[in-house]
C-alpha atoms as a PDB file:
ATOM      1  CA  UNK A   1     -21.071  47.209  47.790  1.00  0.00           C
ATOM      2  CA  UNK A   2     -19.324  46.971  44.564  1.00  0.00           C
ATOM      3  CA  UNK A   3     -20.747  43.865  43.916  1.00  0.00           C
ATOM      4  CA  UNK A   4     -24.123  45.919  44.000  1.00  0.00           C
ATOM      5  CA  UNK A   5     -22.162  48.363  41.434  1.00  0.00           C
ATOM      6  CA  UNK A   6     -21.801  46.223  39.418  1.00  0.00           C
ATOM      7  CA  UNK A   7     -25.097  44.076  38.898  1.00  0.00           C
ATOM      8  CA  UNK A   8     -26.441  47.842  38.466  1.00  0.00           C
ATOM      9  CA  UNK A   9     -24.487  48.449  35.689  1.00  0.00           C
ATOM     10  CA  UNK A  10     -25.262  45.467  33.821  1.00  0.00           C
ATOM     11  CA  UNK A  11     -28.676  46.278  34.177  1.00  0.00           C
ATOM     12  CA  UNK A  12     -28.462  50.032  32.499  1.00  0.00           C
ATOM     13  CA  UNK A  13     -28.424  50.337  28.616  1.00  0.00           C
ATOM     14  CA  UNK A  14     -25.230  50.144  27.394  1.00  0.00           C
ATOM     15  CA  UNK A  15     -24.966  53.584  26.501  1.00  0.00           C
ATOM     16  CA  UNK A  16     -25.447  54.565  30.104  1.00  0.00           C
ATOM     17  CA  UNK A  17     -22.699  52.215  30.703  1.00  0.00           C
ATOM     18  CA  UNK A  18     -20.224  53.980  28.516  1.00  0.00           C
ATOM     19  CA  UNK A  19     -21.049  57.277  29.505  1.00  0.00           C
ATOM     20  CA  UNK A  20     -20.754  56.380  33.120  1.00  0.00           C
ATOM     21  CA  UNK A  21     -17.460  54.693  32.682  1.00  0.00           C
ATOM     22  CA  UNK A  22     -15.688  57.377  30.906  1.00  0.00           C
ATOM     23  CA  UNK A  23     -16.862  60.084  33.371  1.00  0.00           C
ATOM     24  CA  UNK A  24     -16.429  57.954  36.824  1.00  0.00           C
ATOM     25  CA  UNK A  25     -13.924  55.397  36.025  1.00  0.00           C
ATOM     26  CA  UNK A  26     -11.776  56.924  33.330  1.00  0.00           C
ATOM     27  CA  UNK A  27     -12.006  60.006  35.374  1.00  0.00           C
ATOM     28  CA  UNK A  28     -12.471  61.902  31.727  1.00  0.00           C
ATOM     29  CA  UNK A  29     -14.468  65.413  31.709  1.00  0.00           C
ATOM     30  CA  UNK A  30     -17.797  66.301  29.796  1.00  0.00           C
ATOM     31  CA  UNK A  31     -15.652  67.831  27.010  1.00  0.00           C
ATOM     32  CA  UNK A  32     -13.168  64.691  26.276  1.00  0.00           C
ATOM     33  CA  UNK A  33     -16.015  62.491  26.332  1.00  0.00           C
ATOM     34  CA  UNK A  34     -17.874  64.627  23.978  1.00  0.00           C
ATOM     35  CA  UNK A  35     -14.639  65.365  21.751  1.00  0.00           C
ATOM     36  CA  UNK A  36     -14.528  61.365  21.706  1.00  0.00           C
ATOM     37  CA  UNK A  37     -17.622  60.362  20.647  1.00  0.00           C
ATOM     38  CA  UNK A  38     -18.058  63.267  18.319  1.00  0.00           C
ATOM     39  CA  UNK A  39     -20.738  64.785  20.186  1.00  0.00           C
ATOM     40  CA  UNK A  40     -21.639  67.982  22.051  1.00  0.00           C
ATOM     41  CA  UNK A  41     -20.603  68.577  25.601  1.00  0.00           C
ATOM     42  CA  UNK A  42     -24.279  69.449  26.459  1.00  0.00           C
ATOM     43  CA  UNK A  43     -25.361  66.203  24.530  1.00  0.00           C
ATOM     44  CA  UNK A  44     -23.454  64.143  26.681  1.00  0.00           C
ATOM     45  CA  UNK A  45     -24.153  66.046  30.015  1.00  0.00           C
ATOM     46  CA  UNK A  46     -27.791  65.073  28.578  1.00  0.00           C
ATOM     47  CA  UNK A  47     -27.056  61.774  28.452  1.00  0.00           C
ATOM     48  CA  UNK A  48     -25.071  61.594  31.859  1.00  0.00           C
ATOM     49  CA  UNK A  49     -27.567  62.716  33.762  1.00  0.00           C
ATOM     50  CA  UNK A  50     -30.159  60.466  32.502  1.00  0.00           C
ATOM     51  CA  UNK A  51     -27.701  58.026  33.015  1.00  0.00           C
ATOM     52  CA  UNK A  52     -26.988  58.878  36.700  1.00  0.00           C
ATOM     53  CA  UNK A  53     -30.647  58.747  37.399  1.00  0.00           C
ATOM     54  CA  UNK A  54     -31.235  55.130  36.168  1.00  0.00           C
ATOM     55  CA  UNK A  55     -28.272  53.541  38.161  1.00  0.00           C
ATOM     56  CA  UNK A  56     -29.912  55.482  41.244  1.00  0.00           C
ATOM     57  CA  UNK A  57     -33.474  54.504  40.303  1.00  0.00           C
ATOM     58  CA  UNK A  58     -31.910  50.794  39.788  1.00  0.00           C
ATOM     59  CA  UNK A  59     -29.619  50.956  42.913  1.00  0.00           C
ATOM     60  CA  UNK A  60     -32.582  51.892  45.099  1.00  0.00           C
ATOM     61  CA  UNK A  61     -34.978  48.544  43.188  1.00  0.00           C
ATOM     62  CA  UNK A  62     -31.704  46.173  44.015  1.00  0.00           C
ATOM     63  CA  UNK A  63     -31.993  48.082  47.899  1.00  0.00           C
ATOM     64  CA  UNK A  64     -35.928  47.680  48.322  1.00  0.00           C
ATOM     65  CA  UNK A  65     -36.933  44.478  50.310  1.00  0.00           C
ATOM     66  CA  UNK A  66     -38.480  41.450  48.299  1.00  0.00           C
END
């Protein structure tokens, strides 16, 4: 499964990456990451959402049958 993981995340935008990394792997909140990257909380909920529905829209193309 992580293998999985991880050819997902190579696939998403770098951005998508980051954001994904600091929130799920860093374990860092909304407002660090925001504070961070000199951005606004709801900017970066924005972009973590839109983030968490690529890796599940590229999750479920690695899952689908050839």
């Amino acid at each position: 499964m992580s293998e999985q993981i991880g050819l997902v995340m190579t696939a998403l935008p770098s951005r998508y990456q980051a954001v994904i990394h600091a929130k799920y792997e860093e374990q860092r909140t909304v407002a660090e990451i925001a504070a961070q990257w000199g951005e606004s909380p709801k900017a970066v909920e924005s972009l973590l959402s839109r983030a968490r529905a690529a890796f599940r829209e590229a999750y479920r193309r690695l899952d689908e049958p050839d």
